[in-house]
C-alpha atoms as a PDB file:
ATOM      1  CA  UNK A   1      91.799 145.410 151.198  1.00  0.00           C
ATOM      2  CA  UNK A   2      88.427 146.129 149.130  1.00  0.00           C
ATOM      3  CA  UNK A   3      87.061 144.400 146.742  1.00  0.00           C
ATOM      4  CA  UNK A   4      88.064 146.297 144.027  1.00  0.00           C
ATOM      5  CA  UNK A   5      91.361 146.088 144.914  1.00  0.00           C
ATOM      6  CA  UNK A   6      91.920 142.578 144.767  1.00  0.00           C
ATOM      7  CA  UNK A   7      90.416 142.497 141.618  1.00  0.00           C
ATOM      8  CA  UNK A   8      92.618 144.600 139.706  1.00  0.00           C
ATOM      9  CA  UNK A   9      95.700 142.784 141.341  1.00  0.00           C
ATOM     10  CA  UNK A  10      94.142 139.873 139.753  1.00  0.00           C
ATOM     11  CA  UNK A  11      93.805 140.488 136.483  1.00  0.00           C
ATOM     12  CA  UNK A  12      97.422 142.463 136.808  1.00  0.00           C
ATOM     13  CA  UNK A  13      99.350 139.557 138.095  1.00  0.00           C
ATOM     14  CA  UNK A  14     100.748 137.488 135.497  1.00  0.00           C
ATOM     15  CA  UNK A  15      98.889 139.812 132.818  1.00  0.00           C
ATOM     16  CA  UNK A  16     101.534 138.593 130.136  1.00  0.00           C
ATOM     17  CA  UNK A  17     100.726 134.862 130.311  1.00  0.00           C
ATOM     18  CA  UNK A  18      97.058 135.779 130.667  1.00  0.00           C
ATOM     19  CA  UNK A  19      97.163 137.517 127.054  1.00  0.00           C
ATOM     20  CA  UNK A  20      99.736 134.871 125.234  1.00  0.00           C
ATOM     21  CA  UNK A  21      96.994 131.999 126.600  1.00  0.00           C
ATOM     22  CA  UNK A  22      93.614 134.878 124.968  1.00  0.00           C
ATOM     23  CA  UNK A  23      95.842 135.122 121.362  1.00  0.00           C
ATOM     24  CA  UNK A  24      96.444 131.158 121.509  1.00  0.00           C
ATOM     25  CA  UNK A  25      93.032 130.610 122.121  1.00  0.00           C
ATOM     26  CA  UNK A  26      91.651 132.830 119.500  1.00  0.00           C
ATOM     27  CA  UNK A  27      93.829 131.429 116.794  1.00  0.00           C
ATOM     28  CA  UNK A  28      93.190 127.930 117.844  1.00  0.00           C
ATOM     29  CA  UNK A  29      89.541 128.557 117.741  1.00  0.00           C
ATOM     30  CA  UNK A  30      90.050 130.521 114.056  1.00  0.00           C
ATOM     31  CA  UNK A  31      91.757 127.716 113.001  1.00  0.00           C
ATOM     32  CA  UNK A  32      89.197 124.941 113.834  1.00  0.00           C
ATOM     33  CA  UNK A  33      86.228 127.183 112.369  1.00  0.00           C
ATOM     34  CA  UNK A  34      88.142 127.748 108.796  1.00  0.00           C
ATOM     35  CA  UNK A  35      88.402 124.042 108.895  1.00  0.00           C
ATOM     36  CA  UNK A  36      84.646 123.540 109.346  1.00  0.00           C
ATOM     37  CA  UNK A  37      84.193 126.074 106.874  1.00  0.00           C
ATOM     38  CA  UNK A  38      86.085 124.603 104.591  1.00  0.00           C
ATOM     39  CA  UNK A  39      84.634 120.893 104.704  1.00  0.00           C
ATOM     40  CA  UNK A  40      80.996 122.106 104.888  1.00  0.00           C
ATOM     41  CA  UNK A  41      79.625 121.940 101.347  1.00  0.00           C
ATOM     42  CA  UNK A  42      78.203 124.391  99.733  1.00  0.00           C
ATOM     43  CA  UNK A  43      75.530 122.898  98.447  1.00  0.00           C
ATOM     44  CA  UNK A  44      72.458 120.494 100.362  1.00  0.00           C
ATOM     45  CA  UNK A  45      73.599 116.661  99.273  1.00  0.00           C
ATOM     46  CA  UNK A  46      70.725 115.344  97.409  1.00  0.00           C
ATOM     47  CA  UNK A  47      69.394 111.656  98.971  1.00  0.00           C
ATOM     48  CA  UNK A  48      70.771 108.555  97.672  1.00  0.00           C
ATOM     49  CA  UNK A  49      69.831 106.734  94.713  1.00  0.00           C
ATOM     50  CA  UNK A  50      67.924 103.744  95.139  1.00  0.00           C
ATOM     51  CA  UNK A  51      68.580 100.772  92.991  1.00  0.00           C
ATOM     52  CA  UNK A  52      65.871  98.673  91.253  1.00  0.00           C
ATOM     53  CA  UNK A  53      65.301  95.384  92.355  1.00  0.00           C
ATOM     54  CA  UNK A  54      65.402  93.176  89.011  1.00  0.00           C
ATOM     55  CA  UNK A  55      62.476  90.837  88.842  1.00  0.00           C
ATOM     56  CA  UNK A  56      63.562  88.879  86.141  1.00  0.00           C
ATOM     57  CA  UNK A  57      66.108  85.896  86.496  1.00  0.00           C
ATOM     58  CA  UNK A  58      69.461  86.673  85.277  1.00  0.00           C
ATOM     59  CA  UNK A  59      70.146  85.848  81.267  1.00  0.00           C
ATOM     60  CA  UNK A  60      71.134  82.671  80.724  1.00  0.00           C
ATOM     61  CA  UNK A  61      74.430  84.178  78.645  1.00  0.00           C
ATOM     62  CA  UNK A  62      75.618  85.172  82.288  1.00  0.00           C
ATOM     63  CA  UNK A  63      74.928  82.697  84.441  1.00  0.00           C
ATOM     64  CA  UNK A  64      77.736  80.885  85.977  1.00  0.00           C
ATOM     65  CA  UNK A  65      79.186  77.475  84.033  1.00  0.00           C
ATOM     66  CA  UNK A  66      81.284  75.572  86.415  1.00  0.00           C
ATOM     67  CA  UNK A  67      83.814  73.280  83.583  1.00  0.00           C
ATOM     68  CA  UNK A  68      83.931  69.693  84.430  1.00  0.00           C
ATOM     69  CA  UNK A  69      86.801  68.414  86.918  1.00  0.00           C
ATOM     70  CA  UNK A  70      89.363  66.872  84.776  1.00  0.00           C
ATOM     71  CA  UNK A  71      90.134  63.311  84.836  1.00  0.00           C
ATOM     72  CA  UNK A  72      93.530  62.814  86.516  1.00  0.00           C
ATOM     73  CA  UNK A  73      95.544  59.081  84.528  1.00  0.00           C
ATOM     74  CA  UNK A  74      95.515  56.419  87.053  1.00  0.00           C
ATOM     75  CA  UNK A  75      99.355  56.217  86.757  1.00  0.00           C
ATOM     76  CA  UNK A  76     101.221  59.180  86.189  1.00  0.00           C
ATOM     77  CA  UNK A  77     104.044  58.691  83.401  1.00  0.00           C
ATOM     78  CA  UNK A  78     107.368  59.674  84.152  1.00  0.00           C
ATOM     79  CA  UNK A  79     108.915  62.670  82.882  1.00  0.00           C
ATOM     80  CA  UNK A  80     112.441  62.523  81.436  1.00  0.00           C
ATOM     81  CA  UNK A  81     115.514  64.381  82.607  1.00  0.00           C
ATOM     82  CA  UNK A  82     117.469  66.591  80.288  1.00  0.00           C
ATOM     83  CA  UNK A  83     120.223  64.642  78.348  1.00  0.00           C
ATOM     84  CA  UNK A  84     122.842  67.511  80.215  1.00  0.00           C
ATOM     85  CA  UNK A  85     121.348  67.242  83.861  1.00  0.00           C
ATOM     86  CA  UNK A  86     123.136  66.125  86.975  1.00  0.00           C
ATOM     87  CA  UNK A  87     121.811  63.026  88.425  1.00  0.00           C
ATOM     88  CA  UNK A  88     122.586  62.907  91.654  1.00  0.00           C
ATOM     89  CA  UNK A  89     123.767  59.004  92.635  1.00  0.00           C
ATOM     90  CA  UNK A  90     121.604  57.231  94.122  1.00  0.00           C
ATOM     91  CA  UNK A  91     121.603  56.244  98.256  1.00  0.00           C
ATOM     92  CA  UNK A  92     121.772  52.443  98.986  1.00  0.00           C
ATOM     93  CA  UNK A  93     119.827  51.786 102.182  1.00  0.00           C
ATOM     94  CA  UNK A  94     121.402  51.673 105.363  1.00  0.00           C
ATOM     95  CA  UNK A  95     124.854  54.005 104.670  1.00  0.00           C
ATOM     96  CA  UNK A  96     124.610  57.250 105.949  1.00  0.00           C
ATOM     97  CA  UNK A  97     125.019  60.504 104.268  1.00  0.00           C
ATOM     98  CA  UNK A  98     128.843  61.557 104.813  1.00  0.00           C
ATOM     99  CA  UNK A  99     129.486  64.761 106.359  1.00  0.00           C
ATOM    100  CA  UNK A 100     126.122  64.101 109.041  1.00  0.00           C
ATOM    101  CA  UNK A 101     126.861  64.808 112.387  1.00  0.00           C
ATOM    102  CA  UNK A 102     124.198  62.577 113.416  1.00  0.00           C
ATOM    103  CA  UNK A 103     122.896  64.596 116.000  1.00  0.00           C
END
């Protein structure tokens, strides 16, 4: 067989899958340049602001006041129970709970 030969049986072998993968290609590649298209701007961004750097100290109106800690009583006082509240009775030492499986 020549050259040319082979050639042709080549590019005829197969020739469907060979132009389903060209389409595929060329849409993929479409789609990914009207994406770039689209999230290029239009316009050159302009540079960044710089900020000044103040040179003063900051007011005295807004700088930070820390309030003193407050004083905590030495004994706290007990607070009272509602008149309608259920106590629960009070545990001598040394009884169990009932109902413990004492695990």
């Amino acid at each position: 067989m020549n050259w040319g030969h082979q050639l042709k049986e080549r590019i005829t072998r197969n020739w469907r899958e060979k132009i389903i993968s060209l389409v595929l290609a060329f849409l993929f590649w479409f789609m990914i340049k009207a994406q770039d298209a689209r999230n290029m701007p239009s316009y050159p961004m302009p540079p960044p602001a710089r900020m000044p750097v103040p040179t003063s100290p900051a007011p005295s109106q807004l700088t930070p006041v820390i309030p003193p800690p407050v004083q905590l009583p030495s004994e706290l006082e007990p607070m009272l129970s509602p008149p309608n509240a259920l106590i629960p009775p009070a545990r001598v030492p040394g009884t169990a709970l009932s109902g413990t499986s004492g695990l």
